[in-house]
N, C-alpha and C. Protein backbone atom coordinates (compact mmCIF):
# COMPACT_ATOMS: atom_id res chain seq x y z
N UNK A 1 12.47 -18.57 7.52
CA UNK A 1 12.79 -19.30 8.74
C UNK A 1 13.86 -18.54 9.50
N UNK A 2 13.80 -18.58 10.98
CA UNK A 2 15.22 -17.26 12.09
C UNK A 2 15.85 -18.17 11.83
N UNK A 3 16.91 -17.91 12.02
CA UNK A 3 18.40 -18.40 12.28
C UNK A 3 18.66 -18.79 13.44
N UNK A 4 18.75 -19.85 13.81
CA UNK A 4 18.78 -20.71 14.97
C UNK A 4 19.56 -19.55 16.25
N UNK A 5 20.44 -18.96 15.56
CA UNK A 5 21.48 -17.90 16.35
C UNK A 5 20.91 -16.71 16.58
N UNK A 6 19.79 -16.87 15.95
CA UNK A 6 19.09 -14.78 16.05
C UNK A 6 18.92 -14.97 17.38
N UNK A 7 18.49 -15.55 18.39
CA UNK A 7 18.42 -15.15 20.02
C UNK A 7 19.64 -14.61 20.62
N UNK A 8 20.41 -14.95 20.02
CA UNK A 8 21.63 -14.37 20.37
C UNK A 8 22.21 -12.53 19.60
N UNK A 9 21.59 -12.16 18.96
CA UNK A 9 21.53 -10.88 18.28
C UNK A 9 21.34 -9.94 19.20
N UNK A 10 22.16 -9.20 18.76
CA UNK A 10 22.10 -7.46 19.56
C UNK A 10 20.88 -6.98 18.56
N UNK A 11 20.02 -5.90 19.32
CA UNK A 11 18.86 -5.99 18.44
C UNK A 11 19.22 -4.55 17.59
N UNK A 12 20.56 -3.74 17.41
CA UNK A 12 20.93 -3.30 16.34
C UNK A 12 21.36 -4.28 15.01
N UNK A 13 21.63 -5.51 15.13
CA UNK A 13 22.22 -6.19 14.50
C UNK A 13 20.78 -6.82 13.62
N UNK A 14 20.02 -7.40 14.36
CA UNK A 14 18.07 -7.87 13.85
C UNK A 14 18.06 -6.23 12.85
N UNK A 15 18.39 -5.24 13.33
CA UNK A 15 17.06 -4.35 13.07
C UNK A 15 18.68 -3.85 11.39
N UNK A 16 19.96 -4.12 11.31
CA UNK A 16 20.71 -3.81 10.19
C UNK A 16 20.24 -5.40 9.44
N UNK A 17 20.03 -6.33 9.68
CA UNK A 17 19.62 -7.04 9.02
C UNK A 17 17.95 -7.18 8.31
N UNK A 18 17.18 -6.31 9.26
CA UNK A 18 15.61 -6.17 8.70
C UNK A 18 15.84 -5.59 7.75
N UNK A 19 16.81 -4.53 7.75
CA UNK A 19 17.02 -3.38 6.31
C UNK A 19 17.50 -3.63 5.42
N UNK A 20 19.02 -4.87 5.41
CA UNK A 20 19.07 -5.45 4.07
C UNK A 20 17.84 -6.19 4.04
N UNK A 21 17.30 -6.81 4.62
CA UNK A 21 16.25 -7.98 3.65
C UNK A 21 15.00 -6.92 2.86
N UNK A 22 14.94 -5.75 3.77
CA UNK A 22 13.79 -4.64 2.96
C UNK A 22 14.84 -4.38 1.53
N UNK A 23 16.01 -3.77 1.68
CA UNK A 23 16.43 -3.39 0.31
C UNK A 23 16.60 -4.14 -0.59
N UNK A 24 16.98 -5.58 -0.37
CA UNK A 24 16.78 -6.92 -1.23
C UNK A 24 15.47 -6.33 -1.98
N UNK A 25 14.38 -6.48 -1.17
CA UNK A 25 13.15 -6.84 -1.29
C UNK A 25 12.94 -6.12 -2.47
N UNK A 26 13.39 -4.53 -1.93
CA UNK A 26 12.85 -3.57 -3.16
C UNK A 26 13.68 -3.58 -4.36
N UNK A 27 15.04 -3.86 -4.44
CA UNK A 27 15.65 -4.21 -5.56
C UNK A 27 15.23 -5.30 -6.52
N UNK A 28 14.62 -6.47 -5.82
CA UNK A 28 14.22 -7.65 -6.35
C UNK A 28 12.97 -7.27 -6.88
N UNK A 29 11.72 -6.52 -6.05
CA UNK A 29 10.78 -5.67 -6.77
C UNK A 29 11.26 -4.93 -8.21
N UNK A 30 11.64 -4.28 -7.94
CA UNK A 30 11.95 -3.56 -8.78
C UNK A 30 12.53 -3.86 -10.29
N UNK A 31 13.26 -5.29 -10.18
CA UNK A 31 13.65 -6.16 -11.31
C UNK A 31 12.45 -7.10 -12.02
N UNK A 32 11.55 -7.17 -10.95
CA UNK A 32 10.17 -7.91 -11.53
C UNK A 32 10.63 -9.24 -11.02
N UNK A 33 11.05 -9.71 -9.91
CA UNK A 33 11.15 -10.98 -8.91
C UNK A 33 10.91 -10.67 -8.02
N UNK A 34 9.24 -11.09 -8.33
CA UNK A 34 8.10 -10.32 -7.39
C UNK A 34 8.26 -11.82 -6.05
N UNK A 35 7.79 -13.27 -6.30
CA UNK A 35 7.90 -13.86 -5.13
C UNK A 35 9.32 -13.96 -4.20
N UNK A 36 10.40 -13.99 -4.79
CA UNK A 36 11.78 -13.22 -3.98
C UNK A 36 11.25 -12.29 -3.26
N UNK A 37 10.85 -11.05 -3.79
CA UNK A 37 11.17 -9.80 -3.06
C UNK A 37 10.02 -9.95 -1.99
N UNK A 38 8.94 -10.71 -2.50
CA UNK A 38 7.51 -11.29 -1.38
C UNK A 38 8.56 -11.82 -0.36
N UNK A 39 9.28 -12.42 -0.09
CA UNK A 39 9.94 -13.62 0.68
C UNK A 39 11.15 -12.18 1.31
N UNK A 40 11.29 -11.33 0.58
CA UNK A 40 12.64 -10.38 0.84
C UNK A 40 11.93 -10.10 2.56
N UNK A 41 10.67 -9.36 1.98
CA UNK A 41 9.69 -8.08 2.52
C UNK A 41 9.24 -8.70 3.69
N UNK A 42 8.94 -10.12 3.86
CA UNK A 42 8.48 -10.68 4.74
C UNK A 42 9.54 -11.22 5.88
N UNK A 43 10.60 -11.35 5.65
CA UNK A 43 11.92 -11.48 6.33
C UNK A 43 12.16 -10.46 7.02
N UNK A 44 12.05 -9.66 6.46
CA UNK A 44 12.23 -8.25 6.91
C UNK A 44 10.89 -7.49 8.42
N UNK A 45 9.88 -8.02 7.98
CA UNK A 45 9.13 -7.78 8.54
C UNK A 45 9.19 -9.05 9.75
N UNK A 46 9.59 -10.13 9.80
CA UNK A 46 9.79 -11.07 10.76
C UNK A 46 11.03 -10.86 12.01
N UNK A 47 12.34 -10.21 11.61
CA UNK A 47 13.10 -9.32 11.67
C UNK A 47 12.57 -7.71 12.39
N UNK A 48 11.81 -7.62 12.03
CA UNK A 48 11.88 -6.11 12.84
C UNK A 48 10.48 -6.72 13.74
N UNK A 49 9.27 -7.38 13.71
CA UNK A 49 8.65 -7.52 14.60
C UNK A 49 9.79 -8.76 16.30
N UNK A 50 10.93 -8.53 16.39
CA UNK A 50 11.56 -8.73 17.07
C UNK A 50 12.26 -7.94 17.91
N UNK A 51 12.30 -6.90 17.39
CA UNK A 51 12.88 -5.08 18.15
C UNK A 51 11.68 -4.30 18.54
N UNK A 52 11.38 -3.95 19.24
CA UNK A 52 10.53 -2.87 19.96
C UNK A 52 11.06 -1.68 19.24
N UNK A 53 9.82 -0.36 19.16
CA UNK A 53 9.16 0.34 18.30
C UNK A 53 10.03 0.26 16.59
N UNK A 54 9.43 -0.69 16.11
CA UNK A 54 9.43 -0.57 14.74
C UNK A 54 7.95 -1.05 14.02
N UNK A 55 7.50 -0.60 14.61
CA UNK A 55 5.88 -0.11 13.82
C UNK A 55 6.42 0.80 12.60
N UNK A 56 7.10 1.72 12.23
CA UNK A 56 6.87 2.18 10.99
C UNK A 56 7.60 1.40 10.12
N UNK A 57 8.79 0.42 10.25
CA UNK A 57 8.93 -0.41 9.58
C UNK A 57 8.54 -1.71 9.37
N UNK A 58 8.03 -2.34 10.33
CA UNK A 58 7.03 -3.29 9.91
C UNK A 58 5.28 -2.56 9.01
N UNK A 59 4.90 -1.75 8.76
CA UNK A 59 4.23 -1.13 7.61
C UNK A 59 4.48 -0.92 7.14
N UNK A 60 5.92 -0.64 6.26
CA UNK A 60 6.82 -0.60 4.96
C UNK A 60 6.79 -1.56 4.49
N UNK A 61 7.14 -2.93 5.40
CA UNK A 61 7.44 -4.43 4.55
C UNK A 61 5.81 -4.76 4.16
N UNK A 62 4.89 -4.54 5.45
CA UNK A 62 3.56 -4.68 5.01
C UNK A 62 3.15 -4.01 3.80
N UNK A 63 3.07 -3.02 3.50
CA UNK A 63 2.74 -2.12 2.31
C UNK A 63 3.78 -3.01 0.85
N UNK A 64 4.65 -3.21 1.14
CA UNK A 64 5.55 -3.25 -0.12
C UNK A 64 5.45 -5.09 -0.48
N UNK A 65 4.79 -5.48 0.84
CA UNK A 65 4.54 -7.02 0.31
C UNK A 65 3.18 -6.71 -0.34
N UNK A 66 2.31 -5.97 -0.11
CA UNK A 66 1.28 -6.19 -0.58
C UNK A 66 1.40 -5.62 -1.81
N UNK A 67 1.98 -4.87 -2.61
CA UNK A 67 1.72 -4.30 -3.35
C UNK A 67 2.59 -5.73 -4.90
N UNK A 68 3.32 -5.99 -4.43
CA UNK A 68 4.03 -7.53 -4.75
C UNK A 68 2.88 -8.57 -5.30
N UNK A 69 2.37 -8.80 -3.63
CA UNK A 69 1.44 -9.46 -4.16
C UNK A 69 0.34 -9.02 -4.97
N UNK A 70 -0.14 -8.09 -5.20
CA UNK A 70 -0.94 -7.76 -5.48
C UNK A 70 -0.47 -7.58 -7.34
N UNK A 71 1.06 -7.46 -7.73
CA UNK A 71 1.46 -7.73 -9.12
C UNK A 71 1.26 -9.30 -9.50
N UNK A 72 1.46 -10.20 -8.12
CA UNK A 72 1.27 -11.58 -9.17
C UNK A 72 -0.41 -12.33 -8.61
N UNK A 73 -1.11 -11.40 -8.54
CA UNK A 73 -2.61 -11.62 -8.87
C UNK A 73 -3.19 -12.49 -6.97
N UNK A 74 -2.59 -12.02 -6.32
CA UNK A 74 -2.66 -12.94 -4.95
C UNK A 74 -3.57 -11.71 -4.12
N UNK A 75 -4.98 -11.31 -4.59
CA UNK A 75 -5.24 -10.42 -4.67
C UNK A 75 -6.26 -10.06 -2.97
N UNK A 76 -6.76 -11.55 -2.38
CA UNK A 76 -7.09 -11.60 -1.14
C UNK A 76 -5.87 -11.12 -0.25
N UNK A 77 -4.81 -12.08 -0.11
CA UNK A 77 -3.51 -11.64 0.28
C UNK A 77 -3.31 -10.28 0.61
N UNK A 78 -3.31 -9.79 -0.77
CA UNK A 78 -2.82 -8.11 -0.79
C UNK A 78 -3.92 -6.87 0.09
N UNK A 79 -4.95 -7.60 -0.47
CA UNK A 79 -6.12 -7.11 0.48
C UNK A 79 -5.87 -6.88 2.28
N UNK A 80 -5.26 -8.44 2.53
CA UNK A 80 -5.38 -8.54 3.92
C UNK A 80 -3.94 -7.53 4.41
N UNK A 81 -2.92 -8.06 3.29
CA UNK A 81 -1.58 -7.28 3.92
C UNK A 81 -1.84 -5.59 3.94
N UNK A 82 -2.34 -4.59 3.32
CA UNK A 82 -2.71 -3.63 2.98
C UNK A 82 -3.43 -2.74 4.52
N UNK A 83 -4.18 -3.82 4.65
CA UNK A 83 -5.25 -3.74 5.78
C UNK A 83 -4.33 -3.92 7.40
N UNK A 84 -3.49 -4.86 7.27
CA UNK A 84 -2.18 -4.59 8.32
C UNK A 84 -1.54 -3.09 8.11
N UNK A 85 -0.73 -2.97 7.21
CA UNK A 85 -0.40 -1.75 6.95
C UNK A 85 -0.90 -0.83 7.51
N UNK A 86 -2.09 -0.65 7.00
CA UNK A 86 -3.50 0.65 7.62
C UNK A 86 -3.47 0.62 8.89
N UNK A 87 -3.46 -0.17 9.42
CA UNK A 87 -3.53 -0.74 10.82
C UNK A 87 -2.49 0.37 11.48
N UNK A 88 -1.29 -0.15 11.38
CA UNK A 88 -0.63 0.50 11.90
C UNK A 88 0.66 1.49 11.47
N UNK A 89 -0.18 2.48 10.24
CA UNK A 89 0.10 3.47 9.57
C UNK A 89 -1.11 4.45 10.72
N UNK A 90 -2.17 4.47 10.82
CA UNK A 90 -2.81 4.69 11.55
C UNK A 90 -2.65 4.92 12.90
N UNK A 91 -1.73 3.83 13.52
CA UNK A 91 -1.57 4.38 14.66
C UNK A 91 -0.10 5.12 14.95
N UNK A 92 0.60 5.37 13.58
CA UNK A 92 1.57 6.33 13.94
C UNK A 92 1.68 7.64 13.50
N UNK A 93 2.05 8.75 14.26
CA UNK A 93 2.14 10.07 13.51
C UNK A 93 2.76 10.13 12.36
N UNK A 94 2.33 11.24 11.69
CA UNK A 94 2.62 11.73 10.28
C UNK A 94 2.94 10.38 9.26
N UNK A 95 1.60 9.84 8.63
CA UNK A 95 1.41 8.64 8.48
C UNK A 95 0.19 8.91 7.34
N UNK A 96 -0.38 10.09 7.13
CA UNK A 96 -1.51 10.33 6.34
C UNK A 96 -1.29 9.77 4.81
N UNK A 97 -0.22 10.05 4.21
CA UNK A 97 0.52 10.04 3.32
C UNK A 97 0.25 8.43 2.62
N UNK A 98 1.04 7.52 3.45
CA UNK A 98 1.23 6.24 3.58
C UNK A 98 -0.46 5.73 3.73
N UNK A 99 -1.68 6.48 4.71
CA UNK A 99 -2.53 5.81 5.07
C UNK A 99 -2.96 5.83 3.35
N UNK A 100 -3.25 7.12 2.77
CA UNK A 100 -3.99 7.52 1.35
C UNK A 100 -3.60 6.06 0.65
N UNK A 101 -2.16 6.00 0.52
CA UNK A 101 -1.73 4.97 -0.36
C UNK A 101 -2.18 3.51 0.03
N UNK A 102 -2.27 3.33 1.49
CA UNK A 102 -2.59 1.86 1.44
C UNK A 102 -4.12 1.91 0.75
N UNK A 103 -4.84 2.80 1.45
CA UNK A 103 -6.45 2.82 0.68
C UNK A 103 -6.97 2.86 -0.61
N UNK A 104 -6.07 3.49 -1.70
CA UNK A 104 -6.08 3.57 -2.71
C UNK A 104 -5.42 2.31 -3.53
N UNK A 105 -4.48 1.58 -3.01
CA UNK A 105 -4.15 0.55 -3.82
C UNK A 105 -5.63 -0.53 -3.27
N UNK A 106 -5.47 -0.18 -1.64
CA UNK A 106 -6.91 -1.12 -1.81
C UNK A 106 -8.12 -1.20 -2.39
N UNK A 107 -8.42 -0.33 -2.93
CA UNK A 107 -9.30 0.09 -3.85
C UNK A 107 -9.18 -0.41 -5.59
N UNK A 108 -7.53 -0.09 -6.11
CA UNK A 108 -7.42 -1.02 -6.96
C UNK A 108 -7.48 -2.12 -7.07
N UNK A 109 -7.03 -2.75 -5.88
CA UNK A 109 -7.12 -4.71 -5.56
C UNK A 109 -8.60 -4.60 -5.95
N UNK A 110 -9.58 -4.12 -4.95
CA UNK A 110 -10.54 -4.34 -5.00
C UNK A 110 -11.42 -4.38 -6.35
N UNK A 111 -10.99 -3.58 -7.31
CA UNK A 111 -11.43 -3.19 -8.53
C UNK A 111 -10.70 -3.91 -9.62
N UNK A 112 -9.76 -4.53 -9.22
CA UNK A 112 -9.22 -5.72 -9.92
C UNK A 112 -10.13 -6.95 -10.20
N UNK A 113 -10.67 -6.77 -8.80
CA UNK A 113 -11.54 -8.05 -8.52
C UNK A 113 -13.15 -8.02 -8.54
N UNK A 114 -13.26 -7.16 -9.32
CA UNK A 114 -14.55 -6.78 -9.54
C UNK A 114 -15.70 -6.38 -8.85
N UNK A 115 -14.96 -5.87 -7.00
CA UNK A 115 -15.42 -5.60 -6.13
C UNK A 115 -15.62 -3.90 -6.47
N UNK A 116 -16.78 -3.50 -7.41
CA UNK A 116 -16.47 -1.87 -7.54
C UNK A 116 -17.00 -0.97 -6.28
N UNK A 117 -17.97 -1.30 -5.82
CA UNK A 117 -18.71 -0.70 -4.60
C UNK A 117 -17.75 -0.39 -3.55
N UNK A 118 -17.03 -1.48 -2.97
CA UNK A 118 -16.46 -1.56 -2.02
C UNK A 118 -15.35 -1.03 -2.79
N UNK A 119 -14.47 -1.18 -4.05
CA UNK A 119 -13.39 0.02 -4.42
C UNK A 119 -13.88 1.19 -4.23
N UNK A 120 -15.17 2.23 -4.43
CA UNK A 120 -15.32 2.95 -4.87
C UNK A 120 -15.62 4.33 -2.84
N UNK A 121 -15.63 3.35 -2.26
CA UNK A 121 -15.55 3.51 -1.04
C UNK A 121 -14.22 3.50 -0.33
N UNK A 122 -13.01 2.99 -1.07
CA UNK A 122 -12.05 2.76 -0.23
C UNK A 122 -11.12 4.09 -1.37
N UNK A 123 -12.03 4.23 -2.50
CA UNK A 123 -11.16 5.86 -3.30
C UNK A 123 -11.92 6.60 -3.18
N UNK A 124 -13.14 7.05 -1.91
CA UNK A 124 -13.32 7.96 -1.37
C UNK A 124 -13.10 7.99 -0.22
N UNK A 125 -12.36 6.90 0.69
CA UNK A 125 -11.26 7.45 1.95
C UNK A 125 -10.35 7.79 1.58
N UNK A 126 -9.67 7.16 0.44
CA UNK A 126 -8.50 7.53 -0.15
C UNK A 126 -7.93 9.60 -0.40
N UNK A 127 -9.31 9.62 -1.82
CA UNK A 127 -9.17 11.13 -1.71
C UNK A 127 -9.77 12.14 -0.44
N UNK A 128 -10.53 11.68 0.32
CA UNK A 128 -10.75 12.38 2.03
C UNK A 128 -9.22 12.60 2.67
N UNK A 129 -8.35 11.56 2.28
CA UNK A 129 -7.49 11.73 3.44
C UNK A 129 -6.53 12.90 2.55
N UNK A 130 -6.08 12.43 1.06
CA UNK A 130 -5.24 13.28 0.51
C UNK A 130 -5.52 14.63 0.29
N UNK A 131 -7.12 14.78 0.57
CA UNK A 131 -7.01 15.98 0.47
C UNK A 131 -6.71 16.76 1.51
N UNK A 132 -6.34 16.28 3.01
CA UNK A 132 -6.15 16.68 4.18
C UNK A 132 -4.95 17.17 4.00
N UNK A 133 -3.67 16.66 3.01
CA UNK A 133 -2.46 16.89 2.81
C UNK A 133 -2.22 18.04 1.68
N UNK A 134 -0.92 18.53 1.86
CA UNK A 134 -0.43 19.68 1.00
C UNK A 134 0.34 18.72 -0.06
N UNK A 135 0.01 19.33 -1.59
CA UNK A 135 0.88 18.99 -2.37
C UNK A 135 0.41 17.69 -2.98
N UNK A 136 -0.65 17.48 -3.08
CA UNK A 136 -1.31 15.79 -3.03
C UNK A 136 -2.37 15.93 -4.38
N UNK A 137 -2.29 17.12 -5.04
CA UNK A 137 -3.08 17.67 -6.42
C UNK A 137 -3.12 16.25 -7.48
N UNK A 138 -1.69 16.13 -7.60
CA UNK A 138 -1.75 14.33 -8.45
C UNK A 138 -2.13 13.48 -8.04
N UNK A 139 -2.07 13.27 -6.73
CA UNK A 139 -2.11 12.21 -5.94
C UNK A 139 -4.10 12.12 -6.59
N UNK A 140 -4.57 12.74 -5.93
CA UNK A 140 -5.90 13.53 -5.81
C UNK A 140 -6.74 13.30 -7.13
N UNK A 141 -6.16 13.89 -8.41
CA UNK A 141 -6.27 13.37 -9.63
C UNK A 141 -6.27 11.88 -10.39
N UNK A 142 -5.01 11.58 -9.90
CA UNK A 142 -5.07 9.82 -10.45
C UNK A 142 -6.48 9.50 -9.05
N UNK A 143 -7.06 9.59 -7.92
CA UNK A 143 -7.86 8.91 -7.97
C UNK A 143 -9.16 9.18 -7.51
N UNK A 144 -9.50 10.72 -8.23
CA UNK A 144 -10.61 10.62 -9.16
C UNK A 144 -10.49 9.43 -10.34
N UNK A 145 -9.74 9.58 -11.60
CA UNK A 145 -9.49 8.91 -11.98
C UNK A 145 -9.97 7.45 -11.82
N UNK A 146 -9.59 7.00 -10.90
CA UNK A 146 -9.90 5.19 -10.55
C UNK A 146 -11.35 5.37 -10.24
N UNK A 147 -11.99 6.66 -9.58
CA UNK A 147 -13.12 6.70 -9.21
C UNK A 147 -14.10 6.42 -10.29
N UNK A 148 -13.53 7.31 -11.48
CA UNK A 148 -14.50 7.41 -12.60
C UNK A 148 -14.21 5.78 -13.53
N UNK A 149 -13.30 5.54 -13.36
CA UNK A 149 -13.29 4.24 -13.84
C UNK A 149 -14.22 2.94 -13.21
N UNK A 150 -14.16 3.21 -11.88
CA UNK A 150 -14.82 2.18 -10.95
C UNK A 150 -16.36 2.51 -11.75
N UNK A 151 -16.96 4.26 -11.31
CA UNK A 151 -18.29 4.30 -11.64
C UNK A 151 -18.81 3.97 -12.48
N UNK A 152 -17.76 3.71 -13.57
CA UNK A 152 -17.98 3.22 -15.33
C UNK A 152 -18.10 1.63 -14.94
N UNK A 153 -17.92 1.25 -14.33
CA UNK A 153 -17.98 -0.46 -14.50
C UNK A 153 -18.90 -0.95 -13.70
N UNK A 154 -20.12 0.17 -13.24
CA UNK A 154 -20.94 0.12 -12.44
C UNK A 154 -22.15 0.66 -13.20
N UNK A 155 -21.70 1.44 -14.27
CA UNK A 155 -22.82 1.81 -15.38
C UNK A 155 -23.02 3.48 -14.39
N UNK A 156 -22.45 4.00 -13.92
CA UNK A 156 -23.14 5.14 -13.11
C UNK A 156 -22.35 6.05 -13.98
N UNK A 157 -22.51 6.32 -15.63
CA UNK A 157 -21.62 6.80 -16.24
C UNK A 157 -21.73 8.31 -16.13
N UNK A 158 -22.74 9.13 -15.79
CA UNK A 158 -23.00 10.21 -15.32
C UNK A 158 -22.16 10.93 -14.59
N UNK A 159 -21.73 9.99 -12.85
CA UNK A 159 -20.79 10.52 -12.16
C UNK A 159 -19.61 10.37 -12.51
N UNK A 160 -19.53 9.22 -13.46
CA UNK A 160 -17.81 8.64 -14.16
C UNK A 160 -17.63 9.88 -14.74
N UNK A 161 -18.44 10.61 -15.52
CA UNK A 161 -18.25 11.54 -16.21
C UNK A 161 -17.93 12.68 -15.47
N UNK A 162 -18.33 12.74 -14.55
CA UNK A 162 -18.47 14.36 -13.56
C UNK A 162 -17.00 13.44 -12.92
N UNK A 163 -16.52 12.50 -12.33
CA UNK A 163 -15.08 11.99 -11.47
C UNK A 163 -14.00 12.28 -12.58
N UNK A 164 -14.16 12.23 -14.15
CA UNK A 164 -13.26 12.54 -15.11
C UNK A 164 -13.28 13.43 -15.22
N UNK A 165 -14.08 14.60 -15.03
CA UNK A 165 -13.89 16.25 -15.37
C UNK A 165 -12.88 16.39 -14.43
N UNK A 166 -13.39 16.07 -12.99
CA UNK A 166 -12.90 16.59 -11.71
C UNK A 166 -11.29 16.03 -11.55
N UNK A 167 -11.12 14.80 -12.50
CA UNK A 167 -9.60 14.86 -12.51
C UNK A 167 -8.91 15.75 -13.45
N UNK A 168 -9.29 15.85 -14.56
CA UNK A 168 -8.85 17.23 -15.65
C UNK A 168 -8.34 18.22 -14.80
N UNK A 169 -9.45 18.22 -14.40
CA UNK A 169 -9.69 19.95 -13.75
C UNK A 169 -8.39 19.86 -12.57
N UNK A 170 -8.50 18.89 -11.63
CA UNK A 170 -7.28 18.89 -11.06
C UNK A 170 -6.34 18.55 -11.57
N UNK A 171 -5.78 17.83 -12.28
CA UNK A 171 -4.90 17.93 -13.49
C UNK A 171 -4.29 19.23 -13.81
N UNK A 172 -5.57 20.11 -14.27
CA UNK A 172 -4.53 21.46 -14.47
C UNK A 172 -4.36 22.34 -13.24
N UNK A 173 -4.69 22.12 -12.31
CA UNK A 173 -4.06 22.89 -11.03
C UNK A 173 -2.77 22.14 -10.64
């Protein structure tokens, strides 16, 4: 809920207060007081959608709520917050990075939920984009990885098998 007084805020003052409620958020993450830091992340993000250009921080709180939710099983949620994120990770430069990651956790949600098709599509945008990036060899690896796991729970154990070489193999590069 704002603070009856936030209209009255200098919008350096909104945008030092969006950043404690993000560092709450991630400290409270980080302790495993996942609906706190849900409540941190979203403050935060209520808070900066009040200042003009903070698009890259309102997709931080987006990304880091979803990934929250997505620890205490709120797995539509995480889906939808993820998909904000993308949104507008997407429409900012040098953002590839951040886009890989929202796609790839979406892909785990998705494969959480026994959606493998549609995971197995969102960890081949995933590795499309990382491979566009330098330095992304692990990145790249863990999701082959999820790939070959997805194809395994789809019975397509053939390619699971050929997505597990292909993480090895990047593995040792």
């Amino acid at each position: 809920m704002a603070d009856p007084d936030e209209n009255d805020l200098s919008p350096e003052e909104i945008l030092r207060r969006a950043k404690e409620a993000f560092n709450k958020g991630c400290r409270l993450f980080e302790v495993g007081h996942l609906p706190e830091a849900i409540e941190a992340f979203m403050r935060s993000l209520e808070l900066n959608r009040q200042v003009e250009d903070t698009e890259r921080q309102q997709a931080a709180c987006l990304f880091n709520t979803g990934l929250a939710l997505r620890r205490v099983g709120r797995y539509e949620e995480a889906l939808d917050t993820y998909q904000q994120a993308l949104d507008f990770f997407r429409a900012l430069p040098d953002t590839k990075y951040q886009q890989a990651d929202c796609l790839g956790d979406t892909g785990a949600v998705l494969g959480e939920m026994g959606r493998y098709e549609e995971a197995l599509t969102a960890f081949q945008q995933t590795l499309d984009t990382y491979r566009t990036l330098p330095d992304t060899q692990k990145d790249q690896a863990n999701c082959l990885g999820d790939t070959g796991l997805a194809l395994r729970r789809v019975g397509r154990y053939e390619d699971a098998l050929t997505a597990f070489q292909q993480a090895l193999d990047t593995y040792r590069t």
